[in-house]
PDB file of N, CA and C in Angstrom:
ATOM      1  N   UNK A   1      -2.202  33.049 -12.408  1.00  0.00           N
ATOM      2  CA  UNK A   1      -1.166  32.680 -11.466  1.00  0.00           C
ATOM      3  C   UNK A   1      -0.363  33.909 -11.059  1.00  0.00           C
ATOM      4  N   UNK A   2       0.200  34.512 -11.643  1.00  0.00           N
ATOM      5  CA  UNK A   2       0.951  35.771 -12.005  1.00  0.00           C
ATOM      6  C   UNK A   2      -0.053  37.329 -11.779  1.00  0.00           C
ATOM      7  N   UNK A   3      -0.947  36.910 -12.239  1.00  0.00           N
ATOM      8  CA  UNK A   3      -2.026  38.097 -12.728  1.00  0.00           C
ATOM      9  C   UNK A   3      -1.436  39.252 -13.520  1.00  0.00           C
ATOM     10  N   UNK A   4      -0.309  38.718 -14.509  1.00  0.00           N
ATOM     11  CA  UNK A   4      -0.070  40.002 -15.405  1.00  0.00           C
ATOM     12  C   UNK A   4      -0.954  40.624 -16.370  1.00  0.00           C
ATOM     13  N   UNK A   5      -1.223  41.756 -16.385  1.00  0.00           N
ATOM     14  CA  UNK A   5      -2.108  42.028 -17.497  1.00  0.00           C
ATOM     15  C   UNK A   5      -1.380  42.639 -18.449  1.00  0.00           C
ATOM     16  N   UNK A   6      -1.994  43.446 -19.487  1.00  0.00           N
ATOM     17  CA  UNK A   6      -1.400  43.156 -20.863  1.00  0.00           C
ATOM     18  C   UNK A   6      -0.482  44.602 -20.899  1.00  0.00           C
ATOM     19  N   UNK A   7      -0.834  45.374 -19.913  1.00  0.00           N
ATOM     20  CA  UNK A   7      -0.065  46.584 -19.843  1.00  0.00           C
ATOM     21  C   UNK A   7       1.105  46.183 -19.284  1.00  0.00           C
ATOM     22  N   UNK A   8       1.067  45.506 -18.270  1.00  0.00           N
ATOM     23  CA  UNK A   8       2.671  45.052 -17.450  1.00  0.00           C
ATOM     24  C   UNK A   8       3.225  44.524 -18.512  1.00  0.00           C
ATOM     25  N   UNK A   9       2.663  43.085 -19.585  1.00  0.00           N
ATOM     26  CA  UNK A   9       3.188  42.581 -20.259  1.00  0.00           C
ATOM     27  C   UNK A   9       3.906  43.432 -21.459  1.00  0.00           C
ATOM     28  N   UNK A  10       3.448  44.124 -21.892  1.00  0.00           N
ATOM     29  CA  UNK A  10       3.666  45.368 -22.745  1.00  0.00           C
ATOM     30  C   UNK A  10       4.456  46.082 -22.378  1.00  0.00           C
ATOM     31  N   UNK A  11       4.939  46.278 -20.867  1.00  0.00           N
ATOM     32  CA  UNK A  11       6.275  47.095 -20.540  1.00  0.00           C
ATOM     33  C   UNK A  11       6.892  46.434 -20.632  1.00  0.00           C
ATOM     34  N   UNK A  12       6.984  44.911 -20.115  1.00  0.00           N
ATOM     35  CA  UNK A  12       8.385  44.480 -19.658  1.00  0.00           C
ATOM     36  C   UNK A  12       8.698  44.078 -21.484  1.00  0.00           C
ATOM     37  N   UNK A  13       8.065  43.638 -22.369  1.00  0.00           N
ATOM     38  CA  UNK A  13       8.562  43.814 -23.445  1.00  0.00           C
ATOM     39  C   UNK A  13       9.004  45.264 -24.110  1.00  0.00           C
ATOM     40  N   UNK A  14       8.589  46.062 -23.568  1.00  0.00           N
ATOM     41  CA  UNK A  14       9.408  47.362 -24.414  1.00  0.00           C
ATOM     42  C   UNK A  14      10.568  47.338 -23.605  1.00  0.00           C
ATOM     43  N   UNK A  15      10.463  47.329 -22.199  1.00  0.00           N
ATOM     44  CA  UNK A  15      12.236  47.341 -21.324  1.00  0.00           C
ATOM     45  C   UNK A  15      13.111  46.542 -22.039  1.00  0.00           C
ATOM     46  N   UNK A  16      12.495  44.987 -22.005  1.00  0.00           N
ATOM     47  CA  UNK A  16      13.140  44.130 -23.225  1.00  0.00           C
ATOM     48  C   UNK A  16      13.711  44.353 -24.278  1.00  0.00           C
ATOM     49  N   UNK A  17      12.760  45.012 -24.980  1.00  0.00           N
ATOM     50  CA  UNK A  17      13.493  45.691 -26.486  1.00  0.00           C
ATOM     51  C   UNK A  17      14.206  46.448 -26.071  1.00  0.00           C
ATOM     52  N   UNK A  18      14.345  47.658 -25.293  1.00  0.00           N
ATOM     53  CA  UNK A  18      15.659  48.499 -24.827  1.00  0.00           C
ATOM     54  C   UNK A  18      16.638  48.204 -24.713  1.00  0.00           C
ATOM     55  N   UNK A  19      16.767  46.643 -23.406  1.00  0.00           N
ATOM     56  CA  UNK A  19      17.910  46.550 -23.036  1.00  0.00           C
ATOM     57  C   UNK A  19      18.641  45.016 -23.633  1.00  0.00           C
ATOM     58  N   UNK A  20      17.830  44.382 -24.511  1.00  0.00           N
ATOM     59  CA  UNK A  20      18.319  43.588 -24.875  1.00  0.00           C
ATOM     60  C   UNK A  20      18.377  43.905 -26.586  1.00  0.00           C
ATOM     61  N   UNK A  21      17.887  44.696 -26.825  1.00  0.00           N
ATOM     62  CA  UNK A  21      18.079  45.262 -28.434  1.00  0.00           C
ATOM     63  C   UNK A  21      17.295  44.228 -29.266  1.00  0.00           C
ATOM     64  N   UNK A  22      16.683  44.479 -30.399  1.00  0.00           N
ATOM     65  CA  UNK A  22      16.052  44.235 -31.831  1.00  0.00           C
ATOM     66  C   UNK A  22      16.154  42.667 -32.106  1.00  0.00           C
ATOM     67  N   UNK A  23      17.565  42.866 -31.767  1.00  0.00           N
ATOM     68  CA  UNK A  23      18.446  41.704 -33.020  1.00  0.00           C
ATOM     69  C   UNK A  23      18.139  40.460 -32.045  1.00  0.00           C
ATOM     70  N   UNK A  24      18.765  40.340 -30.814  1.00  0.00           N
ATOM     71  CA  UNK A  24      18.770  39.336 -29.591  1.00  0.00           C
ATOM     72  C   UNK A  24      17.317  38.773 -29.708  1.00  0.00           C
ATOM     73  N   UNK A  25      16.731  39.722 -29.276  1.00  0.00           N
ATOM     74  CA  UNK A  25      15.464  39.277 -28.617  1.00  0.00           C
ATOM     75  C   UNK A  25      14.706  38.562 -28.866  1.00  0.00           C
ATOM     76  N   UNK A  26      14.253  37.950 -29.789  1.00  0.00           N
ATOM     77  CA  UNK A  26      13.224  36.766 -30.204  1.00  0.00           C
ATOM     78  C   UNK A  26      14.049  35.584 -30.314  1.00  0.00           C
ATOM     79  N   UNK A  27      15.717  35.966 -30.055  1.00  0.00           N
ATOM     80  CA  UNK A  27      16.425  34.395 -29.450  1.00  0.00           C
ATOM     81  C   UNK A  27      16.376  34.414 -27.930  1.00  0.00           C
ATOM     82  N   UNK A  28      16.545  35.387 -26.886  1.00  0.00           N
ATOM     83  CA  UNK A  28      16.087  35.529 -25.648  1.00  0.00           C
ATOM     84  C   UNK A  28      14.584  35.365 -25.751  1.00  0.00           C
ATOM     85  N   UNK A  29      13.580  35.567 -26.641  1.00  0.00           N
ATOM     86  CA  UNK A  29      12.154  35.057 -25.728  1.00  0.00           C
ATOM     87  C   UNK A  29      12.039  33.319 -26.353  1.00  0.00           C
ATOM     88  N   UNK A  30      12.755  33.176 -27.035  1.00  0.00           N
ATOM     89  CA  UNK A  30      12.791  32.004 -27.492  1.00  0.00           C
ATOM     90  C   UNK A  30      13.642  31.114 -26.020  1.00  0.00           C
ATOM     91  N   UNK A  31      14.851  31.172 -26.066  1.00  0.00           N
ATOM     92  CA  UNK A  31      15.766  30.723 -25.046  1.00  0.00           C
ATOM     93  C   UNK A  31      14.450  30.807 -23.433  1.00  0.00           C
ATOM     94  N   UNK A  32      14.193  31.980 -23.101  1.00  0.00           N
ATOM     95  CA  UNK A  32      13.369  31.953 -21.700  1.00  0.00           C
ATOM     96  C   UNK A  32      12.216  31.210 -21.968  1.00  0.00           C
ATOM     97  N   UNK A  33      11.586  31.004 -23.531  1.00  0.00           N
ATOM     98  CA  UNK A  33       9.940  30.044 -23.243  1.00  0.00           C
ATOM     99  C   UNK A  33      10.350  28.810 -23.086  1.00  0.00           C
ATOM    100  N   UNK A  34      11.814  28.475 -23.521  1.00  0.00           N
ATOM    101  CA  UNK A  34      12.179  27.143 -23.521  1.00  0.00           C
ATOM    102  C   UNK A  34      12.497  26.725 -21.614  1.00  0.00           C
ATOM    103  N   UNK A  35      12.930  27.479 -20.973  1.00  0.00           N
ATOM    104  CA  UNK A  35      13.360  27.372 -19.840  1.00  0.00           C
ATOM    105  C   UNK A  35      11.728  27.489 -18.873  1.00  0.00           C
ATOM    106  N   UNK A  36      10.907  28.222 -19.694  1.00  0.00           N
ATOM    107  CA  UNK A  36       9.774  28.668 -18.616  1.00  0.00           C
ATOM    108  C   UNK A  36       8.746  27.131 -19.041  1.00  0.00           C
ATOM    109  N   UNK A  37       9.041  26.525 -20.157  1.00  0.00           N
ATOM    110  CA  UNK A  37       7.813  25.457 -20.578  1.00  0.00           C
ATOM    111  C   UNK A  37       8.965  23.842 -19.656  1.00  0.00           C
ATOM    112  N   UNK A  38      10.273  23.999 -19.785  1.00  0.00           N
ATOM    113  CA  UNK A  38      10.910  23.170 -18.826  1.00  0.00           C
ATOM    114  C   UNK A  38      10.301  23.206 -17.537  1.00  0.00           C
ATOM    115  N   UNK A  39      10.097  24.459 -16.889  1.00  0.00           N
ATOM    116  CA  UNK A  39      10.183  24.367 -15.581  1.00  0.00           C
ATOM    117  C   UNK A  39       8.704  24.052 -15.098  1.00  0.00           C
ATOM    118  N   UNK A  40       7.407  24.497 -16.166  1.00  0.00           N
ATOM    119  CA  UNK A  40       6.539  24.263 -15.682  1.00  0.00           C
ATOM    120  C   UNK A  40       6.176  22.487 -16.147  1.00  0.00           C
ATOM    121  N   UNK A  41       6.958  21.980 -16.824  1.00  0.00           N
ATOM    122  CA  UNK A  41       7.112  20.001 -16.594  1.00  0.00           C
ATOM    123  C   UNK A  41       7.896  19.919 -15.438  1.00  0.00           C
ATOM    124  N   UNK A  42       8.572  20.308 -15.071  1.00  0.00           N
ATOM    125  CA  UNK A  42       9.404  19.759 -14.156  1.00  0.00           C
ATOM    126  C   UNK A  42       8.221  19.793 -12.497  1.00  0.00           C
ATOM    127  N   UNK A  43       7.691  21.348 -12.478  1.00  0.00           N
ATOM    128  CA  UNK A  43       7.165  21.249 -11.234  1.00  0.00           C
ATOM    129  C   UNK A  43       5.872  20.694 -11.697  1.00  0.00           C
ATOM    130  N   UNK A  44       4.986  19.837 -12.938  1.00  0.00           N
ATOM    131  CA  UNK A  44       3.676  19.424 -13.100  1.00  0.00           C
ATOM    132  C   UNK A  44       4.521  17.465 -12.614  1.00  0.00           C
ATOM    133  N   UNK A  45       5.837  17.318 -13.182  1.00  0.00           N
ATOM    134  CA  UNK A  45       6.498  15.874 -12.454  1.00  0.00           C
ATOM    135  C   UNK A  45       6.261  16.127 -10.967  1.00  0.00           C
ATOM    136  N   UNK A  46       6.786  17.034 -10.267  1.00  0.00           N
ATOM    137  CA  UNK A  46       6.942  17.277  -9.107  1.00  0.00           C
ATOM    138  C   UNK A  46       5.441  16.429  -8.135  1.00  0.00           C
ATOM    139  N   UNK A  47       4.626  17.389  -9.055  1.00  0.00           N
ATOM    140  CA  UNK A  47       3.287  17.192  -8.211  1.00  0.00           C
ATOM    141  C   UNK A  47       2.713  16.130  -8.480  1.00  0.00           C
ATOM    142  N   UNK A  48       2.995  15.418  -9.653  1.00  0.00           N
ATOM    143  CA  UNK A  48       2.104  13.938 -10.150  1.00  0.00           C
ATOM    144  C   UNK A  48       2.645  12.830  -8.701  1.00  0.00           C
ATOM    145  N   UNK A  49       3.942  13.105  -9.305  1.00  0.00           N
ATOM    146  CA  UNK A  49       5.194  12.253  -7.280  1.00  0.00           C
ATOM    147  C   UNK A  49       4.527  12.554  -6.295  1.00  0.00           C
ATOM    148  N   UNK A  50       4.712  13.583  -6.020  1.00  0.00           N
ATOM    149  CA  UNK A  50       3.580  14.155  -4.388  1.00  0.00           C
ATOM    150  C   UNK A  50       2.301  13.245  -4.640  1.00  0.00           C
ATOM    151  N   UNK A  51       1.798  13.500  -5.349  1.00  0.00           N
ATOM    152  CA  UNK A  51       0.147  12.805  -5.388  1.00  0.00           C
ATOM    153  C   UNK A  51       0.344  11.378  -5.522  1.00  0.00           C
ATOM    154  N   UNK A  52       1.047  10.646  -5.917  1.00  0.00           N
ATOM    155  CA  UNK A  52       1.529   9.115  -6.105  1.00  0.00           C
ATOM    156  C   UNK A  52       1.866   8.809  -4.576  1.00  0.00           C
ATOM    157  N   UNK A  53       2.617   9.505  -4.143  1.00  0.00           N
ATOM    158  CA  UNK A  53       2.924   9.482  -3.068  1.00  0.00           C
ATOM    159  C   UNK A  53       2.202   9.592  -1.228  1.00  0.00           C
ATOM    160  N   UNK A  54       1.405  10.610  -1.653  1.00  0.00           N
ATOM    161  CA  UNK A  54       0.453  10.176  -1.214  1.00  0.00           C
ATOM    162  C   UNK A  54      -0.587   9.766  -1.129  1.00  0.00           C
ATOM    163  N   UNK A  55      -0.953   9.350  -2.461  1.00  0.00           N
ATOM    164  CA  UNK A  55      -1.989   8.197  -2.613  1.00  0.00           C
ATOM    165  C   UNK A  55      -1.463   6.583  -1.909  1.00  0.00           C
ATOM    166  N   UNK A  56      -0.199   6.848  -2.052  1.00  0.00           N
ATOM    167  CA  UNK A  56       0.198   5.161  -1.081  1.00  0.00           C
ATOM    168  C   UNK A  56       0.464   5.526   0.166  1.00  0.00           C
ATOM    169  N   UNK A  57       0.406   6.452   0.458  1.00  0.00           N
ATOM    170  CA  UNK A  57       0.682   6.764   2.043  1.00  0.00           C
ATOM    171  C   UNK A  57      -0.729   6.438   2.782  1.00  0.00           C
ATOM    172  N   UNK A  58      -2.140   6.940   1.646  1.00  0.00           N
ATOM    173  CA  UNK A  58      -3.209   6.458   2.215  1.00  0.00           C
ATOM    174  C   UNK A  58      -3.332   5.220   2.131  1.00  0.00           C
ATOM    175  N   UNK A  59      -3.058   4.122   1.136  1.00  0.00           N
ATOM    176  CA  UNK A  59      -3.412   3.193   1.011  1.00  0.00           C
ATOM    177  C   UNK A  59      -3.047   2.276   2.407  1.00  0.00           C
ATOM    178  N   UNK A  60      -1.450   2.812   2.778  1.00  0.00           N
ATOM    179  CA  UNK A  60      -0.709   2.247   3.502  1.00  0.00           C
ATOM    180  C   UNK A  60      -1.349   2.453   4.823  1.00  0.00           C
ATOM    181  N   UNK A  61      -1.880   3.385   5.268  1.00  0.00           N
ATOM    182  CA  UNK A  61      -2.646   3.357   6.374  1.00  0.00           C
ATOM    183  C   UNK A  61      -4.012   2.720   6.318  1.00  0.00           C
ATOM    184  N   UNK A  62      -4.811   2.712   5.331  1.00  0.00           N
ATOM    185  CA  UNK A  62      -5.937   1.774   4.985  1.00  0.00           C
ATOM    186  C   UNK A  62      -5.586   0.484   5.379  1.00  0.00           C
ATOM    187  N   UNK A  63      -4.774   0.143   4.853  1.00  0.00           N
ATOM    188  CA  UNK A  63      -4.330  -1.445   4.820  1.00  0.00           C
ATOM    189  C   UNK A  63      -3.955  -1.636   6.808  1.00  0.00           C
ATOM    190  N   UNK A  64      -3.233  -0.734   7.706  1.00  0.00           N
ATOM    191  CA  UNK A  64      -2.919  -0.485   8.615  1.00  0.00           C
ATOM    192  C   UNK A  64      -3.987  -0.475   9.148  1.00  0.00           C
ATOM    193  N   UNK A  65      -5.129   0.008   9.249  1.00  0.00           N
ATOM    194  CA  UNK A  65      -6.625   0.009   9.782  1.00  0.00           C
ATOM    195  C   UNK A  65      -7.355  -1.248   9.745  1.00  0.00           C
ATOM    196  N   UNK A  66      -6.884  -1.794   8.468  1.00  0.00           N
ATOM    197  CA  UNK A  66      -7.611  -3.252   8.626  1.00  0.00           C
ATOM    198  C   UNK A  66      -9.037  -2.436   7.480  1.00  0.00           C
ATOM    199  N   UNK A  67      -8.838  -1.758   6.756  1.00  0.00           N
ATOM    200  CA  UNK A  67     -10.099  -1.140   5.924  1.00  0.00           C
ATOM    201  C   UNK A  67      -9.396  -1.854   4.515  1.00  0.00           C
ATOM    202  N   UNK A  68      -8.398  -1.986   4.269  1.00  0.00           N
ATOM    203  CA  UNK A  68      -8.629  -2.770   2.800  1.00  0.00           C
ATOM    204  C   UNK A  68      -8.499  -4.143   3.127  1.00  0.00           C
ATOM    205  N   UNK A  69      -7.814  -4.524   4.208  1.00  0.00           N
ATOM    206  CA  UNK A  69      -8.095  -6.700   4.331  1.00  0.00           C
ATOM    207  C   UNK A  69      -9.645  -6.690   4.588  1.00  0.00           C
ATOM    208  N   UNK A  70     -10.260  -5.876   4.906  1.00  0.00           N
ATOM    209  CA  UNK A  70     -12.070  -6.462   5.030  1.00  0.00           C
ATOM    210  C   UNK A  70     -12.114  -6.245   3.286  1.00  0.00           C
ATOM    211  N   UNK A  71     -12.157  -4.953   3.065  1.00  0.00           N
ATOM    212  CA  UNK A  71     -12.493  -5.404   1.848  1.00  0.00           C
ATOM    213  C   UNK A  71     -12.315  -6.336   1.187  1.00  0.00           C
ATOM    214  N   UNK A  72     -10.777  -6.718   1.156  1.00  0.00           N
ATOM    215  CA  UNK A  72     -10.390  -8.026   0.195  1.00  0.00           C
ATOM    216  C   UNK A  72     -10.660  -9.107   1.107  1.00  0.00           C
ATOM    217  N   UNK A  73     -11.070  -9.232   2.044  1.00  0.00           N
ATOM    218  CA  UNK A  73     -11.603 -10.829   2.269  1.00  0.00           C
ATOM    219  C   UNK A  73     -13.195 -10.770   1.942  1.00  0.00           C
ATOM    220  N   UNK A  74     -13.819  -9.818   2.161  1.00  0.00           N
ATOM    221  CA  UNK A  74     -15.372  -9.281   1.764  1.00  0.00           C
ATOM    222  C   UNK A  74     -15.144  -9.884  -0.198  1.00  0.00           C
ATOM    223  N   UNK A  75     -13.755  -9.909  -0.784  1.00  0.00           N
ATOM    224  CA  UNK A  75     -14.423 -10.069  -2.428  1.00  0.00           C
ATOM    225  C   UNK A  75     -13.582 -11.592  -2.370  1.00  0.00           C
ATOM    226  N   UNK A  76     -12.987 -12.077  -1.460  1.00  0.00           N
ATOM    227  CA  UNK A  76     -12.745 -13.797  -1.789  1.00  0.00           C
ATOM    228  C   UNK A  76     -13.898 -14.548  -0.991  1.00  0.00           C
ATOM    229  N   UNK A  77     -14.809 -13.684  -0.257  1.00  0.00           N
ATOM    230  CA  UNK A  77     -15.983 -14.916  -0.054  1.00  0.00           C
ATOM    231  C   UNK A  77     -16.796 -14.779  -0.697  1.00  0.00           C
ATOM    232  N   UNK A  78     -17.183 -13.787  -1.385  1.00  0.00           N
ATOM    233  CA  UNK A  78     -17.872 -13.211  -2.822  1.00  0.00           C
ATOM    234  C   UNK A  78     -17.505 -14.229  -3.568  1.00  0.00           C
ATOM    235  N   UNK A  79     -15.830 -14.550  -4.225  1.00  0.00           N
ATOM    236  CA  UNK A  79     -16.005 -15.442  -5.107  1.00  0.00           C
ATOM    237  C   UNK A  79     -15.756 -16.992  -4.611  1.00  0.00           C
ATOM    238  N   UNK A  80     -15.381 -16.893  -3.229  1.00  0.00           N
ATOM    239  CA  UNK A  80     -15.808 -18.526  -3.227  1.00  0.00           C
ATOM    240  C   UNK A  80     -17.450 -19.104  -3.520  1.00  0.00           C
ATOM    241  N   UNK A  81     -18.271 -18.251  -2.907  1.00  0.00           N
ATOM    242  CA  UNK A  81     -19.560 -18.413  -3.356  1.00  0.00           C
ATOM    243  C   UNK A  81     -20.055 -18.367  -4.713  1.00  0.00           C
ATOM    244  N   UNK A  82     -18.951 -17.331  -5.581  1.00  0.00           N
ATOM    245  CA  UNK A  82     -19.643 -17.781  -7.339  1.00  0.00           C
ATOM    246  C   UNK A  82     -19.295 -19.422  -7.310  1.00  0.00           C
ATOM    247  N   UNK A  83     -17.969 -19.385  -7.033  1.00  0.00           N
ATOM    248  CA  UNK A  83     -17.807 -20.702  -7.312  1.00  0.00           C
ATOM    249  C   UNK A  83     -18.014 -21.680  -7.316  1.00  0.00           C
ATOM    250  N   UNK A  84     -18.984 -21.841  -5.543  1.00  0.00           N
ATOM    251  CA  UNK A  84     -19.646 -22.709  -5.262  1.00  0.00           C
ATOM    252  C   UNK A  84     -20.859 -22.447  -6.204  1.00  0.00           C
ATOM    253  N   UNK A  85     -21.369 -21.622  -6.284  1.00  0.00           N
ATOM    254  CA  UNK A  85     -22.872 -21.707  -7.748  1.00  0.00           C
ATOM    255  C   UNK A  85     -22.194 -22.135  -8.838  1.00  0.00           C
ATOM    256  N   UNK A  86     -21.017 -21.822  -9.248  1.00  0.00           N
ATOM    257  CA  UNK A  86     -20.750 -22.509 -10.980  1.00  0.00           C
ATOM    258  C   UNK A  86     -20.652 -24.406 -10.620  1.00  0.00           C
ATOM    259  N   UNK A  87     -20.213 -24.699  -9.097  1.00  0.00           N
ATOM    260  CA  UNK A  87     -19.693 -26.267  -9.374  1.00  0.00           C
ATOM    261  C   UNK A  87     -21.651 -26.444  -9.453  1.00  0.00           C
ATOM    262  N   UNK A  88     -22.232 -25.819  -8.264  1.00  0.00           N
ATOM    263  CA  UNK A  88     -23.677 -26.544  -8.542  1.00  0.00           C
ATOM    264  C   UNK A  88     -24.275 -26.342  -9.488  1.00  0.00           C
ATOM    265  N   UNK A  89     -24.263 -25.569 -10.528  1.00  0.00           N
ATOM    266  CA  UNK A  89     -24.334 -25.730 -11.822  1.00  0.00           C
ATOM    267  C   UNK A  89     -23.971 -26.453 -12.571  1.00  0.00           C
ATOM    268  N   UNK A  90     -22.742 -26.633 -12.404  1.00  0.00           N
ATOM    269  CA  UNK A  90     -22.231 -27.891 -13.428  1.00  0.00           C
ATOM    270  C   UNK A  90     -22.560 -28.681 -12.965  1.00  0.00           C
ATOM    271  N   UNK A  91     -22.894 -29.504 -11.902  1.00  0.00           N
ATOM    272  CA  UNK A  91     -23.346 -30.773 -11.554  1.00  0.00           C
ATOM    273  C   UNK A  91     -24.860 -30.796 -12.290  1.00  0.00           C
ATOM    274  N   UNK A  92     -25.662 -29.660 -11.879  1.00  0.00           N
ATOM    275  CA  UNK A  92     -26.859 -29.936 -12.402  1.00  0.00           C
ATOM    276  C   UNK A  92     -26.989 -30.504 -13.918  1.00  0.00           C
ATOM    277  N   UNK A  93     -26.564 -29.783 -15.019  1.00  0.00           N
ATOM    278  CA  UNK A  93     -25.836 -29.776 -15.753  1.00  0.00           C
ATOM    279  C   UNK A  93     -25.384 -31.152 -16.494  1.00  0.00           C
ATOM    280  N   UNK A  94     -24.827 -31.373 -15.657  1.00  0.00           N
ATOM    281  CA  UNK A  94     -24.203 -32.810 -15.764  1.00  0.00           C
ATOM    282  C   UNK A  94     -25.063 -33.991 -15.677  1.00  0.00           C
ATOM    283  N   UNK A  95     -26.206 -33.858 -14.762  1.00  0.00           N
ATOM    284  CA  UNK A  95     -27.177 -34.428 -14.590  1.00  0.00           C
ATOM    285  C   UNK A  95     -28.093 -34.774 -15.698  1.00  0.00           C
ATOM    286  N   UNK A  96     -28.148 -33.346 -16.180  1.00  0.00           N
ATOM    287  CA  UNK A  96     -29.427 -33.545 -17.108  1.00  0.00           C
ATOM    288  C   UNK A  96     -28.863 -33.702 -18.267  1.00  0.00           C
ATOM    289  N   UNK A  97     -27.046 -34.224 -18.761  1.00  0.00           N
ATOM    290  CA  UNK A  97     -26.235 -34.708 -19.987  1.00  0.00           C
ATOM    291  C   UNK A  97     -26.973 -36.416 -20.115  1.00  0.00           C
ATOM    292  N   UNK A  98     -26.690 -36.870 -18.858  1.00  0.00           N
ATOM    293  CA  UNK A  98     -27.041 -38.240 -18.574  1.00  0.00           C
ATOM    294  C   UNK A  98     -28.221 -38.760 -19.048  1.00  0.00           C
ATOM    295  N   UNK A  99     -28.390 -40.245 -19.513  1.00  0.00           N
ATOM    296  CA  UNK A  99     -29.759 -40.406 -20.742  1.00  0.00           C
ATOM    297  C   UNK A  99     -30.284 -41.388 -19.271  1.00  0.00           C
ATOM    298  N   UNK A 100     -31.577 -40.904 -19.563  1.00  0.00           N
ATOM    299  CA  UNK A 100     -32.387 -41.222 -18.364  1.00  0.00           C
ATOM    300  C   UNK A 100     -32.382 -43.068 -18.690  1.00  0.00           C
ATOM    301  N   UNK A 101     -33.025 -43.811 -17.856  1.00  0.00           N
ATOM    302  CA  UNK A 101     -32.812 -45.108 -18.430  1.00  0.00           C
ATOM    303  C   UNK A 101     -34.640 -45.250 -18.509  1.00  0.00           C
ATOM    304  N   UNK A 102     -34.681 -46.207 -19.535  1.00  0.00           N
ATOM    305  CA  UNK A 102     -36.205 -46.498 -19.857  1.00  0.00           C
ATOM    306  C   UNK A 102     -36.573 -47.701 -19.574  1.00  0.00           C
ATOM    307  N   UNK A 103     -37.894 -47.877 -18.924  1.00  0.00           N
ATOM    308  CA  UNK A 103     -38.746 -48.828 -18.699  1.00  0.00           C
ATOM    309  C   UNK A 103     -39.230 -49.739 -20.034  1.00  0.00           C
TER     310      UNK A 103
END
């Protein structure tokens, strides 16, 4: 992201040790990882929202197109038709519960 390599990283920690001295400093890199691991949740929230967001912005135009009511009427005649096979099933079913009558 940055593209620091280990020499940059290696200066700005010796400038570090210079100007913030011995004693401070591993409560300053402590204090800044805490602020740098905040900020990278805050902008990974940021982007999950954006993407939520426009994932319903598409939906909302789908639905606006008339591309998700086909679909969802395409899966209630789907299941009116199971349904109609489960009643003719059960009738059949039902049929063959019944004791035949004998001659």
């Amino acid at each position: 992201m940055f593209e620091i390599g280990l020499s940059e990283l290696m200066m700005v920690g010796l400038v570090a040790l210079v100007v913030i001295g011995p004693e401070k400093l591993p409560a300053v890199a402590r204090h800044a990882g805490f602020w740098l691991g905040k900020s990278r949740r805050t902008i990974a929230a940021v982007k999950a929202e954006m993407q939520r967001e426009l994932q319903a912005e598409e939906l909302r135009r789908q639905w606006a197109a008339g591309e998700l009511q086909s679909a969802l009427d395409d899966g209630r005649a789907a299941a009116m038709e199971i349904d109609a096979a489960m009643d003719a099933l059960a009738e059949s079913a039902a049929g063959r519960d019944a004791p035949t009558p004998s001659s």
